[in-house]
C-alpha atoms as a PDB file:
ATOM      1  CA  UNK A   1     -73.889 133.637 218.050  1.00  0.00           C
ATOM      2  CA  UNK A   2     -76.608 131.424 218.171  1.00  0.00           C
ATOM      3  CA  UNK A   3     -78.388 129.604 214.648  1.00  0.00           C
ATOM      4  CA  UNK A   4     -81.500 127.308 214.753  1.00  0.00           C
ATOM      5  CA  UNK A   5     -82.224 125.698 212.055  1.00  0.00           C
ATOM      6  CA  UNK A   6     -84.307 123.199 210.202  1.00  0.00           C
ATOM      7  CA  UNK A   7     -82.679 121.463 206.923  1.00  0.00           C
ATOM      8  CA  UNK A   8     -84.999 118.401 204.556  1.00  0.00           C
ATOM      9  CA  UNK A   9     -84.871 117.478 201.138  1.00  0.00           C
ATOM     10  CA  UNK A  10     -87.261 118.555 199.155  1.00  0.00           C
ATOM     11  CA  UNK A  11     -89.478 116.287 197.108  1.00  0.00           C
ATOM     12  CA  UNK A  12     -88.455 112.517 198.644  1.00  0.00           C
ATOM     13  CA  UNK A  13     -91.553 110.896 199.693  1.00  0.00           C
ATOM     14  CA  UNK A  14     -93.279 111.101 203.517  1.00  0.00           C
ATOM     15  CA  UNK A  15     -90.047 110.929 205.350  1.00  0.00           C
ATOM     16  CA  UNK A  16     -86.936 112.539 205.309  1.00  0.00           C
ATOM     17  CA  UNK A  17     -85.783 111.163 208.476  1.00  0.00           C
ATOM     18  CA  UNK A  18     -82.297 109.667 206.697  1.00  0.00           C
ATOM     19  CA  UNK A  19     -81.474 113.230 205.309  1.00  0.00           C
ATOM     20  CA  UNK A  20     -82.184 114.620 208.582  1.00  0.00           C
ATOM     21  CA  UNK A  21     -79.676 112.501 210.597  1.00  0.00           C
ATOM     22  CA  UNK A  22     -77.140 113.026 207.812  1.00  0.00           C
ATOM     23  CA  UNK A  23     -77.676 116.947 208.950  1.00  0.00           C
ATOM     24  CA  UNK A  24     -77.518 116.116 212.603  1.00  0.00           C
ATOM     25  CA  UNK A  25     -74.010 113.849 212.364  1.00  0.00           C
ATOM     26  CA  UNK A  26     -72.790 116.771 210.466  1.00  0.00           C
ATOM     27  CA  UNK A  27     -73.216 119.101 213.218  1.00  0.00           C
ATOM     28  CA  UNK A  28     -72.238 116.664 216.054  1.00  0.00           C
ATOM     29  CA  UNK A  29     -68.981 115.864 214.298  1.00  0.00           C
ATOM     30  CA  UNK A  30     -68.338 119.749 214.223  1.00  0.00           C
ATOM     31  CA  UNK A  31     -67.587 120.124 217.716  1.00  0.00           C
ATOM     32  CA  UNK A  32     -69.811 123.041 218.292  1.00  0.00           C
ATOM     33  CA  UNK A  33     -71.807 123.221 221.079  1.00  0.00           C
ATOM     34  CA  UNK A  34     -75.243 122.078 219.546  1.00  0.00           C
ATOM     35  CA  UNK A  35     -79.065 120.501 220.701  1.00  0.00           C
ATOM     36  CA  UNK A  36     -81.135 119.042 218.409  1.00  0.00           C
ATOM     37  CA  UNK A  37     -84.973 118.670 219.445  1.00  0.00           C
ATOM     38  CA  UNK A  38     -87.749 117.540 217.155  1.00  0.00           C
ATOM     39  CA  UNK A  39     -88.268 120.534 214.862  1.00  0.00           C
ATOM     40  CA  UNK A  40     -84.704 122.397 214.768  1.00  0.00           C
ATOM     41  CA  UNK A  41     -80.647 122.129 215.938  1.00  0.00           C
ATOM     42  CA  UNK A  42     -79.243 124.689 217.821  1.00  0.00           C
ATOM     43  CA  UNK A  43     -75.250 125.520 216.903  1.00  0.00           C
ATOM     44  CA  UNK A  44     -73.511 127.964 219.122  1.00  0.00           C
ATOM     45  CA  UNK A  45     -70.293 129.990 217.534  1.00  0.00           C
ATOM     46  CA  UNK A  46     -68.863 132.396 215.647  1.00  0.00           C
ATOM     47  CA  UNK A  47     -70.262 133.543 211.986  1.00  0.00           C
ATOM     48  CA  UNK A  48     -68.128 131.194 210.511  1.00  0.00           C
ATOM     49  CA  UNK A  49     -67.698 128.576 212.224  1.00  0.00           C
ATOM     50  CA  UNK A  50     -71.881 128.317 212.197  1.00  0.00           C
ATOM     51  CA  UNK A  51     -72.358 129.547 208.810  1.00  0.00           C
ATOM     52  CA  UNK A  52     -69.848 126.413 207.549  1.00  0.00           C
ATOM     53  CA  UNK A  53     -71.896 123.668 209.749  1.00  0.00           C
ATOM     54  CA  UNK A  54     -75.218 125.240 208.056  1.00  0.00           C
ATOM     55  CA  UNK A  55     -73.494 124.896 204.000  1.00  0.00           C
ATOM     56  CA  UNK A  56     -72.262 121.279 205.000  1.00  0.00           C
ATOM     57  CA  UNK A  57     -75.458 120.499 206.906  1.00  0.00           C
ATOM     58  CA  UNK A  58     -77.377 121.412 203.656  1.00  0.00           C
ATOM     59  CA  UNK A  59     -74.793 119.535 201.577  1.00  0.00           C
ATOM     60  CA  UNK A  60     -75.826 116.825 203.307  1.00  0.00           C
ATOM     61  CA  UNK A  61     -79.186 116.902 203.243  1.00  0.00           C
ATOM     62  CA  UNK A  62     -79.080 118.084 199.319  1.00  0.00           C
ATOM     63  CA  UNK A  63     -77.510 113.915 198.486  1.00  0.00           C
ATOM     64  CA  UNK A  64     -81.100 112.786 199.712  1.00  0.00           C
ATOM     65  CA  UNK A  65     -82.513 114.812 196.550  1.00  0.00           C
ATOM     66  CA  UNK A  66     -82.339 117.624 194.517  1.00  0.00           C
ATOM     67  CA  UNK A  67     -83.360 120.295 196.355  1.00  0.00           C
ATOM     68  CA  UNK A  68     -83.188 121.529 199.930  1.00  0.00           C
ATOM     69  CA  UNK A  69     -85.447 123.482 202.337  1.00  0.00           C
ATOM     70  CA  UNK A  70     -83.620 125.693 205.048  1.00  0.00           C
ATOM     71  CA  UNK A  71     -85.144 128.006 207.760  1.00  0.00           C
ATOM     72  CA  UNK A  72     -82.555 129.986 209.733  1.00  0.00           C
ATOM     73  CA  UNK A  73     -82.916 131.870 212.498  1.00  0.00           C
ATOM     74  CA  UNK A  74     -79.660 133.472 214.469  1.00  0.00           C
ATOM     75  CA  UNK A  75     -79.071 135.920 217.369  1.00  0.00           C
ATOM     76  CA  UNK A  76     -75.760 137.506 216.826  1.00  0.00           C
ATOM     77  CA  UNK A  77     -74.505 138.688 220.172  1.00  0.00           C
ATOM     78  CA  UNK A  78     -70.840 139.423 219.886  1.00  0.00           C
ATOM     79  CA  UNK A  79     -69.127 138.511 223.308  1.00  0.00           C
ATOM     80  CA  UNK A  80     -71.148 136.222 224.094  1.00  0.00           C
ATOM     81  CA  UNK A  81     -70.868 132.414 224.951  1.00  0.00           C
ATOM     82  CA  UNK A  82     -72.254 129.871 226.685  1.00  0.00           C
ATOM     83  CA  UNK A  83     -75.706 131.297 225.404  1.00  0.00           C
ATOM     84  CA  UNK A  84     -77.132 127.843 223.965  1.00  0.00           C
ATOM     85  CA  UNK A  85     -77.953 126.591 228.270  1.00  0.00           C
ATOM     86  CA  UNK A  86     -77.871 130.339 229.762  1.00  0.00           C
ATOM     87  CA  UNK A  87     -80.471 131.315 227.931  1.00  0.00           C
ATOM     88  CA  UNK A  88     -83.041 128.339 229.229  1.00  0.00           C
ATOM     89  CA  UNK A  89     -81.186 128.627 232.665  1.00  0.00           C
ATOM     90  CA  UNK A  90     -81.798 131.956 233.118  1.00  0.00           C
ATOM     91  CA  UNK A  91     -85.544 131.387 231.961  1.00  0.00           C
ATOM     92  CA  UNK A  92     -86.210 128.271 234.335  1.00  0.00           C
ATOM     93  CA  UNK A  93     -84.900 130.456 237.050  1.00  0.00           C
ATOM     94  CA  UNK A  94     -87.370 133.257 236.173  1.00  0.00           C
ATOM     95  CA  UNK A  95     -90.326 131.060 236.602  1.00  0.00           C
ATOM     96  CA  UNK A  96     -89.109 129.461 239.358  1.00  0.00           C
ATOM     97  CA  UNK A  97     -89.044 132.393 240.873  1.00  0.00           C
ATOM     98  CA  UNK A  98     -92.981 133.099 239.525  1.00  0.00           C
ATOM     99  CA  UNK A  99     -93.623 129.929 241.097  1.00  0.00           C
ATOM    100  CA  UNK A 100     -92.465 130.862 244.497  1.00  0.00           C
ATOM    101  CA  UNK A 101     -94.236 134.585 244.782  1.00  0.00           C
END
């Protein structure tokens, strides 16, 4: 399974760039395969394994203030791993293939 997500306090000013990083270590220190770019992180797993780094993600963030925005979004694929590069591999090879027609 696959879960992008975006976590920030709600409520703390113009930048929530602390809260954010306090998200990010959280993930990193999980040991889940994981890439963070600049508007979501990318954790690669099973249901609970993900769902945990999410809560404690959240946790996280939720010290910065008192209350949290989350936006999810997961592709559940059962038997399947190694989906957080193959996906963008198999794309770049699709339009490098374009590219050569």
């Amino acid at each position: 399974m696959l879960i992008a997500f975006s976590v920030a306090p709600s409520g703390t000013g113009d930048s929530v760039t602390e809260a954010v990083a306090d998200a990010v270590a959280v993930v990193r220190e999980s040991g889940l395969p994981n890439s963070t770019d600049s508007m979501f992180t990318t954790i690669e797993g099973d249901w609970d394994e993900c769902m945990d780094v999410v809560k404690r993600a959240c946790e996280a963030v939720g010290r910065h203030g008192n209350r949290v925005s989350l936006v999810l979004k997961a592709d559940i694929r059962p038997g399947h791993t190694g989906e957080l590069t193959g996906k963008v591999e198999r794309l770049e090879a699709a339009l490098a293939r374009q590219r050569d027609q």
